[in-house]
C-alpha atoms as a PDB file:
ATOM      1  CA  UNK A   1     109.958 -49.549  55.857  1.00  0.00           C
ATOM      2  CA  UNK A   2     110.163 -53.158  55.918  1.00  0.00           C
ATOM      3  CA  UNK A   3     108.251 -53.800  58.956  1.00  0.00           C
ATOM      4  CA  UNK A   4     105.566 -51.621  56.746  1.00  0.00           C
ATOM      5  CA  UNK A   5     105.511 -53.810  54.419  1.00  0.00           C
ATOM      6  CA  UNK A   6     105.884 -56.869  56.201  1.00  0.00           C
ATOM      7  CA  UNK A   7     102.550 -54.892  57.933  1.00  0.00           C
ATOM      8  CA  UNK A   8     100.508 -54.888  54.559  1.00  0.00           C
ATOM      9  CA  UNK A   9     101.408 -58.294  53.619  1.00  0.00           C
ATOM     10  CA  UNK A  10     100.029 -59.901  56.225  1.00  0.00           C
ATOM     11  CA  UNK A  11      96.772 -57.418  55.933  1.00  0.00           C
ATOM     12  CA  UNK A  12      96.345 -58.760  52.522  1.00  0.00           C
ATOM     13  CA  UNK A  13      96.983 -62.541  53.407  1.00  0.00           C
ATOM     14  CA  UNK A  14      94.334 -62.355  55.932  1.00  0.00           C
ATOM     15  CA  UNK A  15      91.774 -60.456  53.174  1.00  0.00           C
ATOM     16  CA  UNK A  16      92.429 -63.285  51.306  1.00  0.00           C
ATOM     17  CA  UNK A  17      91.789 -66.126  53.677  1.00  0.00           C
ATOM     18  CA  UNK A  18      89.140 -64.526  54.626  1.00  0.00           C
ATOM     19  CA  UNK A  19      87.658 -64.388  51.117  1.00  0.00           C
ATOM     20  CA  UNK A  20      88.214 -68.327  50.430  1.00  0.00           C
ATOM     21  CA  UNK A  21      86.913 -69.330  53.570  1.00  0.00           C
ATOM     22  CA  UNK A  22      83.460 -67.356  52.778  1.00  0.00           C
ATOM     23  CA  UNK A  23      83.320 -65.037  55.516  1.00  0.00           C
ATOM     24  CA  UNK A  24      82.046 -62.179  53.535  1.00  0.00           C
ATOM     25  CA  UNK A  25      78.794 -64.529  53.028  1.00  0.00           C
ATOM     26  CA  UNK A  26      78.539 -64.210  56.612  1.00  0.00           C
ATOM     27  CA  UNK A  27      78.588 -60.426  57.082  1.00  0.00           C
ATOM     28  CA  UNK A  28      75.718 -59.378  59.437  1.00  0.00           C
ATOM     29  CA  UNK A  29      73.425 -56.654  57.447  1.00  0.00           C
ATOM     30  CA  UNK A  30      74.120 -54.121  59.927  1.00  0.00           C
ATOM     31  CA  UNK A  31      77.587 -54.330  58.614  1.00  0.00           C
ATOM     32  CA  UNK A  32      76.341 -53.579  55.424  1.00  0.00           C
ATOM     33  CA  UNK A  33      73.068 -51.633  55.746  1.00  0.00           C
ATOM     34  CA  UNK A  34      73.558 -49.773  52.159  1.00  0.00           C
ATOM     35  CA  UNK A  35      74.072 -53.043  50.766  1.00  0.00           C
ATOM     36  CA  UNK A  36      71.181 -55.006  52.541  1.00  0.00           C
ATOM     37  CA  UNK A  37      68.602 -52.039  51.680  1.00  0.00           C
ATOM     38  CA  UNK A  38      69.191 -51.839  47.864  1.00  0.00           C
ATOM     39  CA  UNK A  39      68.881 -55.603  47.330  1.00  0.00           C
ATOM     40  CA  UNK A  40      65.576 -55.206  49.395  1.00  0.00           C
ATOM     41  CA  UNK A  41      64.508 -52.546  47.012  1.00  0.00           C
ATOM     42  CA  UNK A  42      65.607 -54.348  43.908  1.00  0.00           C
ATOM     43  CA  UNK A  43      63.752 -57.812  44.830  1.00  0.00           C
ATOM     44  CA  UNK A  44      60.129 -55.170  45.424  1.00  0.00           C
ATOM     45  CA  UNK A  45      60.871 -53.494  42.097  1.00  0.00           C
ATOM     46  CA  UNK A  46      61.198 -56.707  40.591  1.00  0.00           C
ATOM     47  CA  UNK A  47      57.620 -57.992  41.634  1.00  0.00           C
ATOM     48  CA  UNK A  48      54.060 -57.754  39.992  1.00  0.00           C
ATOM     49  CA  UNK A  49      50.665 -57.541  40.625  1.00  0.00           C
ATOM     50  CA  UNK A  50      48.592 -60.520  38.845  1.00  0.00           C
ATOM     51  CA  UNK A  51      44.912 -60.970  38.974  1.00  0.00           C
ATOM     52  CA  UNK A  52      43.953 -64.375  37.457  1.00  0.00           C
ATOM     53  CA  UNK A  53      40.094 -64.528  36.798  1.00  0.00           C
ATOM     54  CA  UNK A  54      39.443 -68.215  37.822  1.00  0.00           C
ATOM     55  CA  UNK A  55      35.726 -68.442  37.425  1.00  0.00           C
ATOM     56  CA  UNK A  56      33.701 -66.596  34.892  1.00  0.00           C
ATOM     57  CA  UNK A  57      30.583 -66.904  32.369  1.00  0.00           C
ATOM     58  CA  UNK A  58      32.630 -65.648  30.164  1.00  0.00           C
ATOM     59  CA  UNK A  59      35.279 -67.713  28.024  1.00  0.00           C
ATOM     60  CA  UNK A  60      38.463 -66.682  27.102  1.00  0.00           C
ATOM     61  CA  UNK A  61      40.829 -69.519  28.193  1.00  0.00           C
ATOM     62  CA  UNK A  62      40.579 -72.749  25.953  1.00  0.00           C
ATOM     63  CA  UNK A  63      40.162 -75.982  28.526  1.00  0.00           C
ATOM     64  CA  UNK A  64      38.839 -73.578  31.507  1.00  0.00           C
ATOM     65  CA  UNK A  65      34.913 -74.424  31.942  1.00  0.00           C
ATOM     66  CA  UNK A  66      32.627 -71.298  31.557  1.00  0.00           C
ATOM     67  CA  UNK A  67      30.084 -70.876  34.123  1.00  0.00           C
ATOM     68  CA  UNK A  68      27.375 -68.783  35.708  1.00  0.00           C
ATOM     69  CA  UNK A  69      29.556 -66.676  38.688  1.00  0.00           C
ATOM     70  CA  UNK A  70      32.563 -65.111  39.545  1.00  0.00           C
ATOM     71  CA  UNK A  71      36.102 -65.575  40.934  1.00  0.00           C
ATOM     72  CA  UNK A  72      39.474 -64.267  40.619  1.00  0.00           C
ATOM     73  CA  UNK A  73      43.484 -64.748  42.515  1.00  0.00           C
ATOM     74  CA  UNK A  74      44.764 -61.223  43.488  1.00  0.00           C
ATOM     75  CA  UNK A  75      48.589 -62.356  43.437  1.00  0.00           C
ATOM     76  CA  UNK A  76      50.603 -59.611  45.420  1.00  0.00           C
ATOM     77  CA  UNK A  77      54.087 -59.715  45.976  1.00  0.00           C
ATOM     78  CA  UNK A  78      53.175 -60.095  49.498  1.00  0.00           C
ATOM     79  CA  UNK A  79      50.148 -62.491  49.806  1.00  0.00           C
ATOM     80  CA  UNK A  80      47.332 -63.841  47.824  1.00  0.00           C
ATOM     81  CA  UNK A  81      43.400 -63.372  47.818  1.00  0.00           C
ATOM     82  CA  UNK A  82      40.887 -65.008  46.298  1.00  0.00           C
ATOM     83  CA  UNK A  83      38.224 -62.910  45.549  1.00  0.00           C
ATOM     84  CA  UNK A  84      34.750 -64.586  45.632  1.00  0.00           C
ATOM     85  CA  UNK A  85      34.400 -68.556  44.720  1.00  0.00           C
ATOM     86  CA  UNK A  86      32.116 -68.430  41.929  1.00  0.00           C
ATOM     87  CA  UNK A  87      28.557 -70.817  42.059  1.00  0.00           C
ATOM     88  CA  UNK A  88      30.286 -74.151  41.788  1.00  0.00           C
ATOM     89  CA  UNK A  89      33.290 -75.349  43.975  1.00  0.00           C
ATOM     90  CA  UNK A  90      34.037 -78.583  41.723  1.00  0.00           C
ATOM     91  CA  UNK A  91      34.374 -76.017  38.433  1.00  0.00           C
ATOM     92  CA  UNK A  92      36.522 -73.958  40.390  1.00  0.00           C
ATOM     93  CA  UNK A  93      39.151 -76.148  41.727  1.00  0.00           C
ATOM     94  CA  UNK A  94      39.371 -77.937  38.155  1.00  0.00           C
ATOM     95  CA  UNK A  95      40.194 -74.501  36.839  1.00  0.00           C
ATOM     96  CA  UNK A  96      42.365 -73.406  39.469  1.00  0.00           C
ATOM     97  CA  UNK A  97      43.924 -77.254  39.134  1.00  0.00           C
ATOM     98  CA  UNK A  98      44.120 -76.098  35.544  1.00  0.00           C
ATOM     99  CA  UNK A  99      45.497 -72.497  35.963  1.00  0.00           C
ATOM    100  CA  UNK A 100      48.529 -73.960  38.077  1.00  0.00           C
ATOM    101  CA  UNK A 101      46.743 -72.671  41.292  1.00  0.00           C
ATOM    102  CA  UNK A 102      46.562 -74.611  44.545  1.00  0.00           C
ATOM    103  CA  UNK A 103      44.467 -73.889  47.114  1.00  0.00           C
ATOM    104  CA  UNK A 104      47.379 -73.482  49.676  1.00  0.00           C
ATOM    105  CA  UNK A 105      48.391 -70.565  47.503  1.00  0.00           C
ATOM    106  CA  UNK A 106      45.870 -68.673  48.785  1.00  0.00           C
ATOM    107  CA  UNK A 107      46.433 -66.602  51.893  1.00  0.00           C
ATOM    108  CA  UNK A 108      43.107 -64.880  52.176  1.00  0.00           C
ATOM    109  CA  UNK A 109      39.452 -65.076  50.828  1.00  0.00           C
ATOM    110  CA  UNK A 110      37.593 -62.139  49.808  1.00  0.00           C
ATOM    111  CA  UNK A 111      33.638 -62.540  49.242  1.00  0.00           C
ATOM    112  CA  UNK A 112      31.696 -59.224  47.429  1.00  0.00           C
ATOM    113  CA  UNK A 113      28.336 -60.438  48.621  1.00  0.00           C
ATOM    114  CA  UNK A 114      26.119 -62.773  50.082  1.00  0.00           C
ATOM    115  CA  UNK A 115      25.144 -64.585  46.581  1.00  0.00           C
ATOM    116  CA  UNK A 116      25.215 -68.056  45.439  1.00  0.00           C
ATOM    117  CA  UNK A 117      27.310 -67.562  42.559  1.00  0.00           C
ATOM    118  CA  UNK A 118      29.763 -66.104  44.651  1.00  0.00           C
ATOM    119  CA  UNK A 119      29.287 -67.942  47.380  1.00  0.00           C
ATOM    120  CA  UNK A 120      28.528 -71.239  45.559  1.00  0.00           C
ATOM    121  CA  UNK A 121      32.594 -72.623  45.855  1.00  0.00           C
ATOM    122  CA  UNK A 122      33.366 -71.732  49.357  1.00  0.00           C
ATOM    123  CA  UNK A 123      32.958 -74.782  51.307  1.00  0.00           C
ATOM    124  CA  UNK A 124      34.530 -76.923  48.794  1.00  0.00           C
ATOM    125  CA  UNK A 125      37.730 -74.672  48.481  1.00  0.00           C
ATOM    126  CA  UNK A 126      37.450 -74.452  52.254  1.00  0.00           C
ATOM    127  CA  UNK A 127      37.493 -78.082  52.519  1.00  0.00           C
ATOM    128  CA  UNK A 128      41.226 -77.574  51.273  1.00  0.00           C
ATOM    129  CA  UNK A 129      42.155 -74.700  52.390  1.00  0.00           C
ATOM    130  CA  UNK A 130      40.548 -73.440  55.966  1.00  0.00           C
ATOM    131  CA  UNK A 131      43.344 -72.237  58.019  1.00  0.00           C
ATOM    132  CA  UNK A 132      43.121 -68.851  56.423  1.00  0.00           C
ATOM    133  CA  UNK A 133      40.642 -65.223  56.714  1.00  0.00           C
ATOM    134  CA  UNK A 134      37.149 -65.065  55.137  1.00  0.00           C
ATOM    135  CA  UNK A 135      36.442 -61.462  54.691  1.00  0.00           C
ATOM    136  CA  UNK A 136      32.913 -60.822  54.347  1.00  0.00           C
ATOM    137  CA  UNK A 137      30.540 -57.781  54.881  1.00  0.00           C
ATOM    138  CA  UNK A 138      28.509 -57.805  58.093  1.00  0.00           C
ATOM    139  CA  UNK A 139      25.420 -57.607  56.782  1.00  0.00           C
ATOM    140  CA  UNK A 140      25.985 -61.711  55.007  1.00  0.00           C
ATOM    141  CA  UNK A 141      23.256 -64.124  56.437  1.00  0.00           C
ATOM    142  CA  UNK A 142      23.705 -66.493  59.360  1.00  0.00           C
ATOM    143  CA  UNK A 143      24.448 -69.597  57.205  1.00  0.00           C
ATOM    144  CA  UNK A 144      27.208 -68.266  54.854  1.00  0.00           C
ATOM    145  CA  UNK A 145      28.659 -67.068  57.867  1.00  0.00           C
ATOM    146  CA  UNK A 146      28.018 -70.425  60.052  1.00  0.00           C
ATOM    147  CA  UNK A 147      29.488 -72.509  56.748  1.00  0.00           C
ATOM    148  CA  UNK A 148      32.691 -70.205  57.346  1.00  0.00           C
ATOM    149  CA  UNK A 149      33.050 -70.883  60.645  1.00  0.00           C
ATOM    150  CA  UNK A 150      32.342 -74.632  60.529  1.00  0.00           C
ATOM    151  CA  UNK A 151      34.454 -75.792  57.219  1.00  0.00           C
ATOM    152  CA  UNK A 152      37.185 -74.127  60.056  1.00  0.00           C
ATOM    153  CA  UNK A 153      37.826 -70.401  58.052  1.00  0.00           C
ATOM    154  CA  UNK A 154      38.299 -67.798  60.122  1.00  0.00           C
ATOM    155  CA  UNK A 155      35.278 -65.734  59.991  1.00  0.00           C
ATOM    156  CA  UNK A 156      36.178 -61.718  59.114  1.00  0.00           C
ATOM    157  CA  UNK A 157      33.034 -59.106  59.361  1.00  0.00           C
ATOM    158  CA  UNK A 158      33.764 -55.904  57.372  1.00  0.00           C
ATOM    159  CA  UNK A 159      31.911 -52.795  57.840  1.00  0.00           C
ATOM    160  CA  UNK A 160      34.385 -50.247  56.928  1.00  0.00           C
ATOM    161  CA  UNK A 161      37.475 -50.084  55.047  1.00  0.00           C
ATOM    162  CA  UNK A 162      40.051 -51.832  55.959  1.00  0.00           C
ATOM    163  CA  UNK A 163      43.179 -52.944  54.314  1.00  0.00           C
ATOM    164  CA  UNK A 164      43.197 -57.382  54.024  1.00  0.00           C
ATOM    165  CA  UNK A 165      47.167 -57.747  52.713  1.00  0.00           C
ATOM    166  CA  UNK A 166      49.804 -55.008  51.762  1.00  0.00           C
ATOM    167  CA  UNK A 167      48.271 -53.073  49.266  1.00  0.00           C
ATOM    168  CA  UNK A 168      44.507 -54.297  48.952  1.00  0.00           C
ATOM    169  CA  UNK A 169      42.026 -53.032  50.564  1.00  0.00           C
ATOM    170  CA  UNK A 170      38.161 -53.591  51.505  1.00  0.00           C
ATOM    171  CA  UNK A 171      35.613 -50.647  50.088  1.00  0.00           C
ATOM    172  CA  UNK A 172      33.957 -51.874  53.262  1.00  0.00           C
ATOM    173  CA  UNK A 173      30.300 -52.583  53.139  1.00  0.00           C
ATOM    174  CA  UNK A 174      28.681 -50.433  50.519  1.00  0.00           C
ATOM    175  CA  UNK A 175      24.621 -49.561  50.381  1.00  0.00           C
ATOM    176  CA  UNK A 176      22.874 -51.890  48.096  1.00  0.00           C
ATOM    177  CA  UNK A 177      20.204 -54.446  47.360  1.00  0.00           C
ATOM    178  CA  UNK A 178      22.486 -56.808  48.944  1.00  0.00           C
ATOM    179  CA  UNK A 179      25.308 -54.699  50.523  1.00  0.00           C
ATOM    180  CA  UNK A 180      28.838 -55.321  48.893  1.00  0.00           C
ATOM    181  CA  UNK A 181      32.156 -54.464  48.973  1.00  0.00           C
ATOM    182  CA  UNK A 182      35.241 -54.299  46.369  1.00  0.00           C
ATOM    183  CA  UNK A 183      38.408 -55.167  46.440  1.00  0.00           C
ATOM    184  CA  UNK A 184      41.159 -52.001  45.624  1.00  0.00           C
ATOM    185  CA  UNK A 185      44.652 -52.993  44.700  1.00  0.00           C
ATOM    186  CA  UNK A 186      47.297 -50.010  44.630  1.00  0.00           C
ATOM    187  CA  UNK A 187      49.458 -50.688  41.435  1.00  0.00           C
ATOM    188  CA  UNK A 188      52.437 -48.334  39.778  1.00  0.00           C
ATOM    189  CA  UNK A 189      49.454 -47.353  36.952  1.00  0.00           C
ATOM    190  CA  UNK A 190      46.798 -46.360  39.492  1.00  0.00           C
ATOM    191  CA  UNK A 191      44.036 -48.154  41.656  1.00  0.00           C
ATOM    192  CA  UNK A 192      42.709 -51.023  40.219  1.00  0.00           C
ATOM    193  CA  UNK A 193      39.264 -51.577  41.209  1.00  0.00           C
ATOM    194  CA  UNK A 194      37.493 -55.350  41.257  1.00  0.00           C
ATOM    195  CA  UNK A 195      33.589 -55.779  41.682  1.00  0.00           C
ATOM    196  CA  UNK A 196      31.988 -59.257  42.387  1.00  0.00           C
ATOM    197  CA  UNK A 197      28.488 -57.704  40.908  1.00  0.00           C
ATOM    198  CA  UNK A 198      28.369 -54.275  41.803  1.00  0.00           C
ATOM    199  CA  UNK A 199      24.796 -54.253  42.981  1.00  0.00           C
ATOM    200  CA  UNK A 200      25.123 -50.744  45.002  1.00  0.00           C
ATOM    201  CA  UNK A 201      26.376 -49.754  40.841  1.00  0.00           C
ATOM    202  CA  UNK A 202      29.790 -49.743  39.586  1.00  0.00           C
ATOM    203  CA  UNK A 203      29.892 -45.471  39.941  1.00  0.00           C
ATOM    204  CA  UNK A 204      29.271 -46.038  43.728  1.00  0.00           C
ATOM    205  CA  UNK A 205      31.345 -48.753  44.136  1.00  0.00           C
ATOM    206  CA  UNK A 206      34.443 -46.795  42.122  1.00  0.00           C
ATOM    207  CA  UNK A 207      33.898 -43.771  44.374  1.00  0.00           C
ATOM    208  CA  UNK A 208      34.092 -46.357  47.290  1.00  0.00           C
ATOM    209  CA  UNK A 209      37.329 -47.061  46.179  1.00  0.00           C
ATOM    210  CA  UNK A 210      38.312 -43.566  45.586  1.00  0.00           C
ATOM    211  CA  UNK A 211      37.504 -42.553  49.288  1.00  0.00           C
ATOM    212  CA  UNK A 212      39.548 -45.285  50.172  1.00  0.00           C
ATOM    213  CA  UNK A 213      43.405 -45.100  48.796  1.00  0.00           C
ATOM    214  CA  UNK A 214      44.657 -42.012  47.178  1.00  0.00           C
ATOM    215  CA  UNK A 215      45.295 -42.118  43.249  1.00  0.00           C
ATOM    216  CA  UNK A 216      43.919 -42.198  39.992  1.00  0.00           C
ATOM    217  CA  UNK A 217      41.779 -45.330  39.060  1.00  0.00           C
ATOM    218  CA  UNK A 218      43.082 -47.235  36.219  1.00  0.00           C
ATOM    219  CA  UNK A 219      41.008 -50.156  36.027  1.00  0.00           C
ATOM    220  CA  UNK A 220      37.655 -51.169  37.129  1.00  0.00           C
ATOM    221  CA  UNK A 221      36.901 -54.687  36.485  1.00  0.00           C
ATOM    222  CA  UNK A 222      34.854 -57.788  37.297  1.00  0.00           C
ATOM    223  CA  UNK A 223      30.652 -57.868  37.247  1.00  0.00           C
ATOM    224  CA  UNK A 224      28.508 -54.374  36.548  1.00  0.00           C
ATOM    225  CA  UNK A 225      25.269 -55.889  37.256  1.00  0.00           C
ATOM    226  CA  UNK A 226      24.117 -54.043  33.743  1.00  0.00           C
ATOM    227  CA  UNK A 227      22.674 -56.956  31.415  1.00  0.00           C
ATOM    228  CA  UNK A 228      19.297 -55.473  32.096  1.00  0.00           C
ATOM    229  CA  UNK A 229      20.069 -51.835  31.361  1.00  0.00           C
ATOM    230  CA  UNK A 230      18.978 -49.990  28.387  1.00  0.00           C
ATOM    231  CA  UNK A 231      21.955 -48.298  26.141  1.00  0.00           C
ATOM    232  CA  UNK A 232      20.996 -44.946  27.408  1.00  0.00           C
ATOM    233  CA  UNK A 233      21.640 -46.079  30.961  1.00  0.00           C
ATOM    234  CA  UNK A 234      24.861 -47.696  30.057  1.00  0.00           C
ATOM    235  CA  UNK A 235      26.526 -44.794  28.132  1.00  0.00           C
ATOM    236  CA  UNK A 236      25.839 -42.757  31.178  1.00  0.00           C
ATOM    237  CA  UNK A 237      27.690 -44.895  33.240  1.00  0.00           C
ATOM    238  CA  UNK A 238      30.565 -44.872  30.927  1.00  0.00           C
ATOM    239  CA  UNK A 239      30.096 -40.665  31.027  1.00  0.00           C
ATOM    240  CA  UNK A 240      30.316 -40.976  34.820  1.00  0.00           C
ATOM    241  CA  UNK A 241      33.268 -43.490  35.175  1.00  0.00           C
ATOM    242  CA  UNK A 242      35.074 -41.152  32.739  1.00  0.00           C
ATOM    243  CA  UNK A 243      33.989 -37.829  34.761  1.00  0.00           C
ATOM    244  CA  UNK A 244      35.949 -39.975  37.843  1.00  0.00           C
ATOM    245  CA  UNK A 245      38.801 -40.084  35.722  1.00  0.00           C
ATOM    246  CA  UNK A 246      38.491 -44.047  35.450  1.00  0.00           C
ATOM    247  CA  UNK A 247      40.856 -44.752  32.556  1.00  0.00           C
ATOM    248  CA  UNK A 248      39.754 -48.379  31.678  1.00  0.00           C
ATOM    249  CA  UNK A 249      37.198 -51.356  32.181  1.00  0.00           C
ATOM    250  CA  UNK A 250      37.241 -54.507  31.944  1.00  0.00           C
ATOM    251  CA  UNK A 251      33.231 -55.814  32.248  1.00  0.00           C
ATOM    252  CA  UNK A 252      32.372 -59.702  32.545  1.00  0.00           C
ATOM    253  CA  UNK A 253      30.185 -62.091  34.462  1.00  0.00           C
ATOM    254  CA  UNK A 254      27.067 -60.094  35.454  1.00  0.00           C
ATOM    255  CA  UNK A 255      27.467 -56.954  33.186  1.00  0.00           C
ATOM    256  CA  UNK A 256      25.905 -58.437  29.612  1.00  0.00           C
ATOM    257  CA  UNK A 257      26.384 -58.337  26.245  1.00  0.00           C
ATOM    258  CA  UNK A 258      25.324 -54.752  25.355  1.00  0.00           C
ATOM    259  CA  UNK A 259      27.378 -53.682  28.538  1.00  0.00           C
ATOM    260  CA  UNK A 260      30.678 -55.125  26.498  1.00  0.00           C
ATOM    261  CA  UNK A 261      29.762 -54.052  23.324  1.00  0.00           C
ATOM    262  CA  UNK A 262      29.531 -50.376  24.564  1.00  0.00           C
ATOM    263  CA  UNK A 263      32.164 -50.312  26.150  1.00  0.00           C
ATOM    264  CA  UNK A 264      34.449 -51.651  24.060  1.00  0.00           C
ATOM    265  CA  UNK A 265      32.857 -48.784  21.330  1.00  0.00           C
ATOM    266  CA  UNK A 266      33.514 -46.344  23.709  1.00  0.00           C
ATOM    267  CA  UNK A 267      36.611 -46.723  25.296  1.00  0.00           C
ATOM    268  CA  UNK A 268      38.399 -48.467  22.425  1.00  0.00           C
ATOM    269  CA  UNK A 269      41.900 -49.433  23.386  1.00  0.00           C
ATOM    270  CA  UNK A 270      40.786 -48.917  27.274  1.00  0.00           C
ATOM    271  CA  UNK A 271      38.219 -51.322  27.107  1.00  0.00           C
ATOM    272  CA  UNK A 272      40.050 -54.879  28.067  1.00  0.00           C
ATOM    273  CA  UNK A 273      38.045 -58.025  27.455  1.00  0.00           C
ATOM    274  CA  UNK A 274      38.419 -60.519  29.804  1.00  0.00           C
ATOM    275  CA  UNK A 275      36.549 -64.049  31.117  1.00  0.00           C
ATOM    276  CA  UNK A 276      37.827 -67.112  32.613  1.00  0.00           C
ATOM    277  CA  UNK A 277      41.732 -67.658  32.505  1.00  0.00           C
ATOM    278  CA  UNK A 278      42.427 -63.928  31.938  1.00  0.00           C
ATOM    279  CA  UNK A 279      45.317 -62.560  33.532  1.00  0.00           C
ATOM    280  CA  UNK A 280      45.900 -59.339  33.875  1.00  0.00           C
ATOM    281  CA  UNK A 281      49.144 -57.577  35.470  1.00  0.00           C
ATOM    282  CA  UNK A 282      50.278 -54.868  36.895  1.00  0.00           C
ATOM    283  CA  UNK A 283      53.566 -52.847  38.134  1.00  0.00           C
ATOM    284  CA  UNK A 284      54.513 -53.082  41.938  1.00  0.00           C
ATOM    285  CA  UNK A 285      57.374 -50.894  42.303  1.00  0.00           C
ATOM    286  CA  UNK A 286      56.240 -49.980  46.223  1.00  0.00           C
ATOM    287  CA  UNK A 287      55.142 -52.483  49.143  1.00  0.00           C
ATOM    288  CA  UNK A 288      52.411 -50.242  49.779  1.00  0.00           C
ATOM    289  CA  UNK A 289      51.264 -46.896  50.079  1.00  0.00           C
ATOM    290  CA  UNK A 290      48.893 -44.713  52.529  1.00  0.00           C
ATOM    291  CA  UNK A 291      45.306 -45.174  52.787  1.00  0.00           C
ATOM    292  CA  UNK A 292      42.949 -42.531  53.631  1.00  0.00           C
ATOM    293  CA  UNK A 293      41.957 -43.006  56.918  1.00  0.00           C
END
């Protein structure tokens, strides 16, 4: 019986050395794998989705300039994207500067199409930040991609969908007068969908998306190319968005007044105004899920 004891005294006194010397920080995880796994689960269900709108015509953002184009930050709990540089770099670095975003947060850039106002910052946010992917659509002209590849970006030609970080995904090149593509970002509400101008139409471009990851869409957002339509033609698009099961929008840039206004009448609380400085975010309880391929 002593010896016993003697036994679990000494099994106690080496617990506890071992405790105040730190070796339990230095357990290997596949010592612990339970352990290792929920923290890894824990820090993912902890993270967000947050898409910054950096460049817009649209104000919303006291101290942020306003201008003619388009740009936003997709910030994943992964990686980051800029989505399309709007039509002037120096405007877009002073809001990003502005917005608490440096360029060597950025781990990829995303351009819809092959237009000046979303073209217009590239080589000056290239300038400071090259070593990174330039996803464009193959059908972008010679220079744009030529400026890419000598500001030192690594020139990416999409044609289909393809997925550019954990969770986003190219449309791929959709039919239009130019050919474009969206960006589609899997969050815990649904699919959020972002346009640049939409010029194939922002139906097409949301059944793009749809064809692409599986889900409900819960936002579609960014230009609709509408300022010239007529009311008529804009209440059927809201009909048809709705008839996808599209449960909110969130218009700026290209898509006009009357586009807002209608909207906004229409959808009520769904409708989301946004413009430069906006941020909008969204639950990430997942690293990613499937595609449809």
């Amino acid at each position: 019986m002593k010896k016993a004891v003697q036994v679990i005294l000494g099994v106690v006194a080496l617990v506890a050395i071992m405790v105040s010397t730190g070796c339990n920080k230095q357990t290997s995880a596949t010592q612990h794998p339970f352990r290792q796994s929920t923290e890894e689960l824990s820090s993912v269900a902890d993270k967000t989705i947050e898409i910054t709108v950096i460049c817009d015509n649209y104000e919303h953002v006291a101290g942020l300039e306003a201008s003619w184009g388009f740009a936003c930050m997709v910030d994943t709990p992964q990686e980051n994207i800029l989505f399309d540089t709007g039509g002037d770099g120096a405007i877009l670095l002073n809001n990003m500067e502005k917005l608490g975003i440096s360029p060597q947060d950025i781990d990829a850039v995303v351009i819809s199409h092959d237009h000046w106002d979303h073209t217009g910052g590239l080589r000056v946010f290239l300038e400071s930040n090259s070593q990174l992917p330039v996803y464009v659509v193959t059908a972008f002209s010679r220079g744009t991609k030529q400026l890419i590849e000598t500001a030192g970006g690594q020139l990416v030609e999409v044609s289909q969908p393809q997925e550019i970080v954990p969770g986003v995904f190219s449309t791929g090149q959709v039919p239009g007068a130019p050919p474009e593509q969206a960006l589609v970002v899997q969050a815990d509400e649904g699919l959020v969908v972002v346009t640049g101008c939409a010029h194939p139409g922002v139906v097409n471009m949301v059944k793009a998306a749809m064809k692409v990851c599986e889900g409900k869409v819960h936002l579609v957002m960014g230009g609709f190319h509408m300022a010239q339509s007529s009311a008529q033609q804009i209440r059927a698009v809201i009909d048809q968005l709705r008839e996808l099961g599209v449960q909110k929008a969130a218009p700026c840039h290209c898509s006009g007044g009357q586009t807002r206004q209608l909207f906004a009448e229409e959808l009520g609380e769904d409708f989301i105004q946004i413009g430069v400085g906006s941020k909008l975010k969204f639950s990430c309880s997942h690293n990613q899920t499937e595609s449809r391929k």
